[in-house]
Structure formats: structure tokens, C-alpha cells
Protein backbone atom coordinates (compact mmCIF):
# COMPACT_ATOMS: atom_id res chain seq x y z
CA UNK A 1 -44.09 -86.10 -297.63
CA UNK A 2 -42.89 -83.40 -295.27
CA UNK A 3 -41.51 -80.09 -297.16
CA UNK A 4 -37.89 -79.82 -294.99
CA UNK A 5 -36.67 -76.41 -294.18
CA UNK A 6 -32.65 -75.66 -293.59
CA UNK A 7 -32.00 -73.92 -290.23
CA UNK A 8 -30.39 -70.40 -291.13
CA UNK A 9 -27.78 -69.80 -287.91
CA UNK A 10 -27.10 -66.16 -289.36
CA UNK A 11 -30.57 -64.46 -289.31
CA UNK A 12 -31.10 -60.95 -290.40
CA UNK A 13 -31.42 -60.07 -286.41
CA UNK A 14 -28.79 -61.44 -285.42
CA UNK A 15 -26.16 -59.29 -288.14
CA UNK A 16 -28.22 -56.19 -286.68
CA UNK A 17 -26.99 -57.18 -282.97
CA UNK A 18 -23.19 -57.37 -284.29
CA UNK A 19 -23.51 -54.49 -286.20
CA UNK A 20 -25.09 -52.45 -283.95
CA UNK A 21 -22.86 -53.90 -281.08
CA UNK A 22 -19.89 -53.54 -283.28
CA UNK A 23 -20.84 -49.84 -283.99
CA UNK A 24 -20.83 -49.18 -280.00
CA UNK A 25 -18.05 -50.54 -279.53
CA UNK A 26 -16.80 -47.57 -282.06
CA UNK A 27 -18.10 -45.24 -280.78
CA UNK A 28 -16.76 -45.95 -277.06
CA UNK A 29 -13.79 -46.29 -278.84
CA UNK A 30 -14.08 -42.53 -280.53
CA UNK A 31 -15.44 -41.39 -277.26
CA UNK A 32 -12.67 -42.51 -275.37
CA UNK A 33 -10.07 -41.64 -278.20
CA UNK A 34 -11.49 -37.80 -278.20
CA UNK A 35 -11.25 -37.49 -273.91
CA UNK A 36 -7.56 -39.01 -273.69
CA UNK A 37 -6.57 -36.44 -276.36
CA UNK A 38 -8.46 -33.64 -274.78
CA UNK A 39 -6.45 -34.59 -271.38
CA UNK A 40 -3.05 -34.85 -273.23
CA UNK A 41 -3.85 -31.39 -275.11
CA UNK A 42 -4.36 -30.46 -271.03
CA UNK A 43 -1.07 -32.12 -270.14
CA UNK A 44 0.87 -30.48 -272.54
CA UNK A 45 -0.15 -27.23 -272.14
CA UNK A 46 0.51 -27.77 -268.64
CA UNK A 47 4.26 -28.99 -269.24
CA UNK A 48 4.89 -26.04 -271.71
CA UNK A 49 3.46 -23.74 -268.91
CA UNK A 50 6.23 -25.17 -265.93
CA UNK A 51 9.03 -25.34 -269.11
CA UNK A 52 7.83 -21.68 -269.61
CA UNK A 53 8.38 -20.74 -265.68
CA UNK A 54 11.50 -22.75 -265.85
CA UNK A 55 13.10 -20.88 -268.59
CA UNK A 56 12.02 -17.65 -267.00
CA UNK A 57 13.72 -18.64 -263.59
CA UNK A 58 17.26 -19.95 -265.89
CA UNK A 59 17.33 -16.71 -267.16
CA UNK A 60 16.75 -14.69 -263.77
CA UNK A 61 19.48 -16.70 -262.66
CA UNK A 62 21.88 -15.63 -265.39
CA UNK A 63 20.94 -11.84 -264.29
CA UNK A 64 21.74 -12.66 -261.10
CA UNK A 65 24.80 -14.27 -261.76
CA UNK A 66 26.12 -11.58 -264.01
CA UNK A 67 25.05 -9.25 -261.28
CA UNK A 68 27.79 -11.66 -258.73
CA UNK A 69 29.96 -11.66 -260.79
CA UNK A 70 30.45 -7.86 -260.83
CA UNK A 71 29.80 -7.46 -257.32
CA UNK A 72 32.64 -10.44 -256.74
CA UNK A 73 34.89 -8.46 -259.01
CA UNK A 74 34.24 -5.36 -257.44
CA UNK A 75 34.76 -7.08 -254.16
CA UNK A 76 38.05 -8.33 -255.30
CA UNK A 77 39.27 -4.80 -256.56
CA UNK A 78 38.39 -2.74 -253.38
CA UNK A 79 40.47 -6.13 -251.53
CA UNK A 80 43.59 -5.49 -253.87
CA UNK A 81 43.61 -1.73 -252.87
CA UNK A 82 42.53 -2.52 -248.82
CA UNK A 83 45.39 -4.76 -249.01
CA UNK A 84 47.57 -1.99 -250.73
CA UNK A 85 46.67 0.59 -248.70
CA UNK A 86 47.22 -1.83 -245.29
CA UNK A 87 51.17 -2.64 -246.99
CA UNK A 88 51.88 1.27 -246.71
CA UNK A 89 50.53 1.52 -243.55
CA UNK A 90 52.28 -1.19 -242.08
CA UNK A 91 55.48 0.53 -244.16
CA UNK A 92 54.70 3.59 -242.21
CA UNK A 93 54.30 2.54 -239.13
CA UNK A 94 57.47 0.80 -239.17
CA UNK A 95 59.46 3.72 -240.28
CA UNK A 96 57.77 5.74 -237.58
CA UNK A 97 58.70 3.27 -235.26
CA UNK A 98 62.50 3.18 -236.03
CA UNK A 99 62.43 7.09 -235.82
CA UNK A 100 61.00 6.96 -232.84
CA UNK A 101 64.07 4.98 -231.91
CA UNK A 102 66.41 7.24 -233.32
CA UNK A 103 64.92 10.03 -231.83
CA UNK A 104 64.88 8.23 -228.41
CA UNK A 105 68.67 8.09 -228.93
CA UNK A 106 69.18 11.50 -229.74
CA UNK A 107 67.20 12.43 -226.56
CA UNK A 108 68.97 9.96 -224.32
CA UNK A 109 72.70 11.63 -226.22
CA UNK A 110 71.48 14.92 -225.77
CA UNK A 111 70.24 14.33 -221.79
CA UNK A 112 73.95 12.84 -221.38
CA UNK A 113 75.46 15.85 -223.08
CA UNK A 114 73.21 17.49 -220.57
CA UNK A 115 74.35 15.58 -217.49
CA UNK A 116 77.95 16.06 -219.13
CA UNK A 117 77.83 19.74 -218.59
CA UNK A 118 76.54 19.95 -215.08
CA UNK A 119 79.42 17.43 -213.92
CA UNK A 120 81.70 20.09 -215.94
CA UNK A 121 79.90 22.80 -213.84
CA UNK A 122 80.52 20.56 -210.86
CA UNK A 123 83.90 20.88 -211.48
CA UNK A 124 84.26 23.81 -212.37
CA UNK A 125 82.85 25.22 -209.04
CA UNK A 126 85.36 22.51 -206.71
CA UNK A 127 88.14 24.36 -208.69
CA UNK A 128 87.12 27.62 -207.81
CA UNK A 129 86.75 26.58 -204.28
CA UNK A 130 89.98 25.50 -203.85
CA UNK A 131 91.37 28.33 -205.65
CA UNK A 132 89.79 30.51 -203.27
CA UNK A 133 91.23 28.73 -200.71
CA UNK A 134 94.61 28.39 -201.68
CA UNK A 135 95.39 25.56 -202.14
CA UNK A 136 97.90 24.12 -204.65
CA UNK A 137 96.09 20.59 -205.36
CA UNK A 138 95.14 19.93 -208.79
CA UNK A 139 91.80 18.51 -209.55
CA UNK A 140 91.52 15.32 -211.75
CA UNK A 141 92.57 16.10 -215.81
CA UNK A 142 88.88 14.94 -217.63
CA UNK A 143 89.39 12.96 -220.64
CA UNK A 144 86.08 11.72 -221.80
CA UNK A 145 84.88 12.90 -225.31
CA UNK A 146 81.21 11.52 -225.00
CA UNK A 147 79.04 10.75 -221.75
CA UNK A 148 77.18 8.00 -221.05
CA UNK A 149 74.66 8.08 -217.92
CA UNK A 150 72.71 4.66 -217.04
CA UNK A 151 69.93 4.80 -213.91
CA UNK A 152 71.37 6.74 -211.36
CA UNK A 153 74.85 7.21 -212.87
CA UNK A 154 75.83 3.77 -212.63
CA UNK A 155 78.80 2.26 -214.01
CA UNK A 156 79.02 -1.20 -213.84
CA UNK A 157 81.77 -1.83 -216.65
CA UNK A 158 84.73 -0.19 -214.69
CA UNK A 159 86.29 -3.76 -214.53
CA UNK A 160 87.03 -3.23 -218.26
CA UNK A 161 89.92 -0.63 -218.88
CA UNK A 162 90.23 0.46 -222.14
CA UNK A 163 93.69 1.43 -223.60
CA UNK A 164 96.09 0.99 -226.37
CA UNK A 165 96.80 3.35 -229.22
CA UNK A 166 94.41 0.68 -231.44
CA UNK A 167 90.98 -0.71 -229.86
CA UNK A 168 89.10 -2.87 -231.59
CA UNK A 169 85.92 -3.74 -230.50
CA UNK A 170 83.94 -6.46 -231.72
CA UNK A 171 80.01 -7.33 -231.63
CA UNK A 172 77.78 -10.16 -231.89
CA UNK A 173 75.24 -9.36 -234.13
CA UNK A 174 73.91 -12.56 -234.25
CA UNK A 175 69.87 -13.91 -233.88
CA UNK A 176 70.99 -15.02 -230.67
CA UNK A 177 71.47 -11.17 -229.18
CA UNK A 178 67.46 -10.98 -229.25
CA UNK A 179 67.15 -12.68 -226.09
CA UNK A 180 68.32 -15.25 -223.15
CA UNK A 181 65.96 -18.34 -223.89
CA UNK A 182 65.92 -20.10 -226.53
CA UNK A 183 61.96 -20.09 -226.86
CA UNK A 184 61.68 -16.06 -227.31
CA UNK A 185 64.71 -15.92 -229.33
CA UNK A 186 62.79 -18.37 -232.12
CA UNK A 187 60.13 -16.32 -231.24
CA UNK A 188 61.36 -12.90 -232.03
CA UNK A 189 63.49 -14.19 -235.16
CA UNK A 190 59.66 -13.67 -236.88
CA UNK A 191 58.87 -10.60 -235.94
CA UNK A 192 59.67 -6.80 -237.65
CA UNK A 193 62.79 -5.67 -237.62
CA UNK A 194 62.03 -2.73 -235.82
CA UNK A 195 60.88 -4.98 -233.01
CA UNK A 196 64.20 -6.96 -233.09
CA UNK A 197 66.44 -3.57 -232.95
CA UNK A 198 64.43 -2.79 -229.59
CA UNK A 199 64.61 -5.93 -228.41
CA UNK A 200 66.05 -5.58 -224.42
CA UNK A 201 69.08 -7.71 -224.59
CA UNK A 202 70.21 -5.95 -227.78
CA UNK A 203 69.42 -2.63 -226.35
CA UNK A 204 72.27 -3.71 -223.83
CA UNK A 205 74.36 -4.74 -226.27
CA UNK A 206 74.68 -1.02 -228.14
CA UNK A 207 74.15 0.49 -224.40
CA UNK A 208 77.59 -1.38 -223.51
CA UNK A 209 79.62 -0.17 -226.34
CA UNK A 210 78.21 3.11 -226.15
CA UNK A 211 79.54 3.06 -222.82
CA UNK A 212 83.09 1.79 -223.82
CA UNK A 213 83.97 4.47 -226.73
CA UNK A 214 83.23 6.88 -223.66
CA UNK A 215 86.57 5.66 -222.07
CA UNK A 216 89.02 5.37 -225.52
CA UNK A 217 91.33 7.96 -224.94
CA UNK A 218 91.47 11.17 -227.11
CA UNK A 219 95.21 9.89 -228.42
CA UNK A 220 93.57 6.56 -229.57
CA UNK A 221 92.39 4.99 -232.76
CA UNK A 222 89.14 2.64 -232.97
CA UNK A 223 87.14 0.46 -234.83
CA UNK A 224 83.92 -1.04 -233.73
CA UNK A 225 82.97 -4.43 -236.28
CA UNK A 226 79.74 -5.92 -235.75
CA UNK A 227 79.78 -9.98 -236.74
CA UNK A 228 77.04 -13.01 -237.25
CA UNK A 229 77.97 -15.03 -240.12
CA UNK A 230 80.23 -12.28 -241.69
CA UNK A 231 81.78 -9.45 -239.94
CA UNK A 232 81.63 -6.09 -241.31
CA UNK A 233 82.45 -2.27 -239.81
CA UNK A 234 79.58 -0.24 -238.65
CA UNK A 235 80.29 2.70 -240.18
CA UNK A 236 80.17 1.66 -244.14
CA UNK A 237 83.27 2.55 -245.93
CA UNK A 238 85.79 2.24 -242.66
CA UNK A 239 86.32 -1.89 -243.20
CA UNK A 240 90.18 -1.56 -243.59
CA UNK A 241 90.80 1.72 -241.23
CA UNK A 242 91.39 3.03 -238.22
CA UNK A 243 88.75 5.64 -236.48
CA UNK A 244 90.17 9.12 -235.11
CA UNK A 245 89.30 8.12 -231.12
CA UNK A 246 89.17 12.25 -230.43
CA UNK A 247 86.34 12.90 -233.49
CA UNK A 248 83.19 12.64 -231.57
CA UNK A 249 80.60 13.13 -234.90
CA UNK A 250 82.19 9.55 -235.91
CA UNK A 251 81.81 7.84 -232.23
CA UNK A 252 78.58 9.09 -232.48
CA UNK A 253 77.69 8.07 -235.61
CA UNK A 254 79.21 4.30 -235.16
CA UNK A 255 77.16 4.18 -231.87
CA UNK A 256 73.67 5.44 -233.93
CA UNK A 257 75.00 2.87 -236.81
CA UNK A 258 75.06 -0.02 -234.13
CA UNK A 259 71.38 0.92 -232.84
CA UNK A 260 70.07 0.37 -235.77
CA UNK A 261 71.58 -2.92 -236.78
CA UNK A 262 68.90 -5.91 -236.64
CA UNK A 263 70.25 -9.04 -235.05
CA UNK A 264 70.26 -11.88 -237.31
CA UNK A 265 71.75 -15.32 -238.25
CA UNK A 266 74.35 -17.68 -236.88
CA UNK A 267 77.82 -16.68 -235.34
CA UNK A 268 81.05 -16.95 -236.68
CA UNK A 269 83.56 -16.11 -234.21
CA UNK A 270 86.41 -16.97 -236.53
CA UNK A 271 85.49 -14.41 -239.15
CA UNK A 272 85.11 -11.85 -236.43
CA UNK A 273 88.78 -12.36 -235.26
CA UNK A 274 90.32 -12.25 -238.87
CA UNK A 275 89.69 -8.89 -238.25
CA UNK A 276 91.96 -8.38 -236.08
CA UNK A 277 95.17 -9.77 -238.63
CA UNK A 278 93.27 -7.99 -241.52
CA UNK A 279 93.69 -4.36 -239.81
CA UNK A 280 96.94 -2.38 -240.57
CA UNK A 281 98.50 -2.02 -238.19
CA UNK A 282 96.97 -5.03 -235.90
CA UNK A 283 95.29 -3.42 -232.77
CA UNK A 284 96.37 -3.27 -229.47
CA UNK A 285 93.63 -3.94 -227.58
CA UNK A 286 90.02 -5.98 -228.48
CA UNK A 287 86.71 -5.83 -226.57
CA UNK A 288 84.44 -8.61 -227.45
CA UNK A 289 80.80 -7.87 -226.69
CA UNK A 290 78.88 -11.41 -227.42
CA UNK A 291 76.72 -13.73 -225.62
CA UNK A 292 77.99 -17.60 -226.04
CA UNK A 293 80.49 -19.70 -228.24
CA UNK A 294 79.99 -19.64 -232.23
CA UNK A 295 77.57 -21.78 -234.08
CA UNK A 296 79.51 -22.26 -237.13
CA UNK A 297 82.99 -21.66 -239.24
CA UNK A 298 84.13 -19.33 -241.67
CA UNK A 299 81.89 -20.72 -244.22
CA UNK A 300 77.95 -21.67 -243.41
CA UNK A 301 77.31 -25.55 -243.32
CA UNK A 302 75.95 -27.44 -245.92
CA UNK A 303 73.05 -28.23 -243.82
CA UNK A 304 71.51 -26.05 -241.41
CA UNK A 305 70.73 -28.22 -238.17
CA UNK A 306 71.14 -27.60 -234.17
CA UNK A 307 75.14 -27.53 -232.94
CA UNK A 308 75.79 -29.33 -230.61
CA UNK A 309 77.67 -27.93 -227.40
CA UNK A 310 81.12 -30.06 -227.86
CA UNK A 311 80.98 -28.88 -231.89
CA UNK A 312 80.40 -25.10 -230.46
CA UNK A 313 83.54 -25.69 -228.29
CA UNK A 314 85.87 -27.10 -231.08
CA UNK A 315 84.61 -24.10 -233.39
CA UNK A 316 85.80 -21.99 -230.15
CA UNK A 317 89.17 -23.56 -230.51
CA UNK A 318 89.54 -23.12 -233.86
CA UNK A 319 88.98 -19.42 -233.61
CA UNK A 320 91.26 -18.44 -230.99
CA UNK A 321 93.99 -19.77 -233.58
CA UNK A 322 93.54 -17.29 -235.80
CA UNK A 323 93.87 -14.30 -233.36
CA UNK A 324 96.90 -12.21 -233.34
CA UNK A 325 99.85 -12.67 -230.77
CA UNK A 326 100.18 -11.04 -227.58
CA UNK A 327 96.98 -8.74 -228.22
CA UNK A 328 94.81 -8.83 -225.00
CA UNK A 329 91.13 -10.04 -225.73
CA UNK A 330 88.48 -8.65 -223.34
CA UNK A 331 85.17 -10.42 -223.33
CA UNK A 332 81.82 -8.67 -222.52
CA UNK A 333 79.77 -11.59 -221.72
CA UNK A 334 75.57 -11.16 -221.95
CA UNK A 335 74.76 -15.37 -221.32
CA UNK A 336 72.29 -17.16 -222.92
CA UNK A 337 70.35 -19.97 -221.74
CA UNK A 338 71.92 -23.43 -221.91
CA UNK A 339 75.49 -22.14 -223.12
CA UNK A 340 77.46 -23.56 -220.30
CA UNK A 341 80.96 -23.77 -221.32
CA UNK A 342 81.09 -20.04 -222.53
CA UNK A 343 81.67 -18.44 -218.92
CA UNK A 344 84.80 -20.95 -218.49
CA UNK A 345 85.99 -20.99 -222.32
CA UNK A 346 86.13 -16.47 -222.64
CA UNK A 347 87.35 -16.54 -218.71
CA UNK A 348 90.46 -18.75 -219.84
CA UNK A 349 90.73 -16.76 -223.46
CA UNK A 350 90.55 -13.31 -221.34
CA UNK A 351 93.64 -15.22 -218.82
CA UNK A 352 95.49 -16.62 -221.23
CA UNK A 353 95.81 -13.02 -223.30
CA UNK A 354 96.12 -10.49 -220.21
CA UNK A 355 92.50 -9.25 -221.13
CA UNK A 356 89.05 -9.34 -218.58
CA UNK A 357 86.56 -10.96 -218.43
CA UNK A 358 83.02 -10.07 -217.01
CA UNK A 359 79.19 -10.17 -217.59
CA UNK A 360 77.53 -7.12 -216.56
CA UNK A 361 74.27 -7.06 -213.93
CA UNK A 362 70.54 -7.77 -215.74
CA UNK A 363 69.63 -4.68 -214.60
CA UNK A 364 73.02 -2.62 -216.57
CA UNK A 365 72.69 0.28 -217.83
């Protein structure tokens, strides 16, 4: 009888191939365990190296900020005192400016006090001539207390004949006096107010009634109101007196109070004629010196808006009601652009009240 063996599957060789493939597996295992930590010990130092460089840029940047910060501030300090220093220069030059002005009008007063006493020479000399030759003619009595001279002598306001024992003369010191057009008057309404008080159409404005207190008579009283929305005297203090019309230190100084008067606001013709019945006694004579028909009451609208030219006219009418009876009005017309009716309306008010009326040449004085 055979002797049977059993088949053994799980030999001693074949537990030495597991193990030993079992232990290489292991150590590809450690092997590859120990170079992926070497690489991530790499990484990291890496990564802590940019963080590093990072920080050190973050806080170069705060330097530099800080440093900004005090050159903005810095900045903004030598702005404030630029800007300062520009505010007083701008102050400065405008003061200089309206000196200038003022002096101008002293040298232009002092060339016609000038011109004044050669014509007095003039005279003067034709009196002694015709003393010397006998004759018995007498030359003309002067009564002017100031001169006024324009280019080559010219008088272009003769038209206008001032009289009366009370003159009252009235001026438009309105935005409108800045100029003819509309456009430049808008235009000039912004700018300085030294640049206003020279503007050319005022100039002619004070030039005109520096030319009529050369003609009140020595005997005579006056008063010279200048009006936009209000109306007040232009010599402060005088609002409910008569002027001395033979003082020539207050002609002159309502004249040099009138140049430097800036044109501004609306007109209000009504206010400028309850003058007249505010005065005691109520003058004989008024000269009106203004360019067109009012723009408002005796009170400013509620709203400001453009006035129409029929609502200019009825505020025309109203005004004339309030003037006083039987005192001649005299109008001094300098037109603006687009005022139509004012020529015809002043022309009727000057007919209607034995006055004149007249606008004087572009070119006057």
C-alpha cells in the first residue's frame, strides 16, 4: 500500500518571497516617505523665505507711507499759506487798482482846475484889451464853481439847463449801467468791483454829472441820490438835506463819492422818485441820469425772473405817480440794448413836466 503524502500550498519558500517582498515594499515605502518629507522641509523653507521678503516689503511700504503722508501734509500746509498769501495779493492789487482810480480823478480835477485858470487868464487878458481900448462893453459875468473839460473842450450836454434854487439829481446805479448789451452786462456782473467802477458806460455816467454840478448856480442848493433797488445820497449822512451849491469841497466830494460807487442790482425807479416828496422843501428841478425803464417796484419780487417789456412799462407808470407836481423832470438817457419804449416813455415824461430830454453822443465826454 502506497504511503500518501498531503500537498503543503504554504512552503517555507514561499513565506520567504512574501516576507521578503513584503519587507520591500517597506522599505520603498520609507524611502519614499523620507524624500517627500525632505522636499516639503524644501518647500517650506522656501514659503517662509517669500513670507519673509513679503513682510519686509509690507513694512517698507508703511515707511513709505508714513513718509507720504508727511510730505502730503506738508504739501497741504505750504497750499493753505500759497493760497493765503495769493488772497492778500489779490486784496492788494485791488486796492491799488481803485487808487489808481482815485488818483486818475484827482489828476483829471486838477488838469481841469488847470484848464480853469488859463480860460480865467483868457479872460482876463480880453478885459484888459478892451480896457485899453476904451471901450465900455462888459465881458460875460463867470459863474462856474468847478470845471469840467472832455476831448477837446467839448460840451455836448448844453441841451440840459440847469436851474432852480433846489436840483435834484438822480442816478441809476443799477447792474444795468455796466454796459449796452445784455451779454457783457451778465458778463461783467462777475467780475471785481474795481473792474465794474471802471467799466466805460459807468465812467459816463459819473463823467455826466460831474459835468452838470459844473452848471448849478452858486445861489443854488443840490442833492445828487444814486438808486438800484433802494435809493440813497452819495455823500453818507446828507439823505434828508439840501447841499450848499457854492461849497466846492462837497461837489467835489459827491462827484469822488459817485466814482466809486459799484453798479449793482435791479432798478427801482419808484423809490428813486420818493425822493423827491421826501426832501424838505421838494426841489425845483430833477436831472435823471439812467439808461432804460425800471425792472421792479418799491419792494423786490418774490421771485427773481426776466421782466418783461410791457411789465417794465406799467412799473414806468406807476412811478411817474408818485412824483411831485409841476417839478420839471430832465432825463439823461445812456440806452441799452433791446429797451425800446424808454426813448418814447422819458421823451413824453420830460414833455409832459417842461423838462428835456436827450442821450448824449457814444463818444461824450
Amino acid at each position: 500500500m502506497r504511503n500518501r503524502r498531503t500537498t503543503q500550498v504554504f512552503t517555507m519558500s514561499f513565506l520567504d518571497c512574501i516576507c521578503c517582498g513584503f519587507g520591500a515594499v517597506v522599505l520603498i515605502f520609507t524611502i519614499m516617505s523620507a524624500s517627500v518629507g525632505v522636499t516639503q522641509a524644501h518647500r517650506d523653507d522656501d514659503l517662509r523665505g517669500e513670507v519673509s521678503k513679503l513682510e519686509e516689503e509690507v513694512l517698507q511700504g508703511y515707511k513709505n507711507l508714513v513718509v507720504l503722508r508727511n510730505t502730503l501734509e506738508r504739501t497741504e500746509n505750504q497750499s493753505a499759506a500759497a493760497s493765503g498769501r495769493l488772497a492778500r495779493v489779490l486784496e492788494d492789487l485791488d486796492r491799488t487798482r481803485l487808487e489808481l482810480s482815485q488818483y486818475t480823478g484827482d489828476t483829471l480835477a486838477s488838469r481841469e482846475h488847470v484848464n480853469q485858470l488859463k480860460a480865467d487868464i483868457r479872460s482876463l487878458e480880453e478885459g484888459t484889451r478892451r480896457l485899453a481900448a476904451g471901450t465900455t462893453e462888459k465881458g460875460e459875468k463867470g459863474e462856474d464853481l468847478r470845471a469840467f473839460s472832455g476831448t477837446g473842450d467839448r460840451r455836448y450836454l448844453t441841451g440840459i439847463k440847469v436851474d432852480g434854487k433846489r436840483i435834484l439829481v438822480l442816478v441809476d446805479g443799477s447792474a444795468s449801467m455796466l454796459d449796452e448789451t445784455l451779454v457783457n452786462i451778465l458778463r461783467m456782473r462777475n467780475m471785481p468791483d474795481v473792474q465794474k467802477m471802471l467799466a466805460p458806460k459807468w465812467q459816463r455816467t459819473v463823467a455826466t454829472v460831474d459835468w452838470v454840478t459844473t452848471q448849478i448856480p452858486l445861489d443854488s442848493q443840490f442833492q445828487i441820490f444814486v438808486f438800484n433797488t433802494q435809493a440813497k445820497a452819495v455823500v453818507e449822512g446828507t439823505d434828508d438835506k439840501w447841499l450848499k451849491g457854492n461849497d466846492v469841497r462837497t461837489l467835489n466830494a459827491a462827484v469822488q463819492a459817485l466814482r466809486r460807487t459799484v453798479p449793482r442790482d435791479g432798478t427801482s425807479l419808484i423809490n428813486a422818485f420818493n425822493v423827491a416828496r421826501q426832501l424838505t422843501p421838494e426841489p425845483d428841478q430833477i436831472i435823471l441820469v439812467t439808461d432804460g425803464l425800471p425792472t421792479q417796484g418799491a419792494t423786490p419780487p418774490a421771485l427773481r425772473k426776466a421782466v418783461e417789456v410791457e411789465q417794465r412799462v406799467k412799473l414806468f407808470d406807476q412811478s411817474i405817480a408818485s412824483l411831485p407836481a409841476r417839478v420839471p423832470v430832465s432825463t439823461i438817457l445812456m440806452p441799452m440794448e433791446g429797451d425800446v419804449p424808454a426813448p418814447s416813455k422819458y421823451w413824453r415824461l420830460a414833455r409832459e413836466t417842461g423838462g428835456v430830454f436827450m442821450m448824449p453822443s457814444r463818444d461824450w465826454p
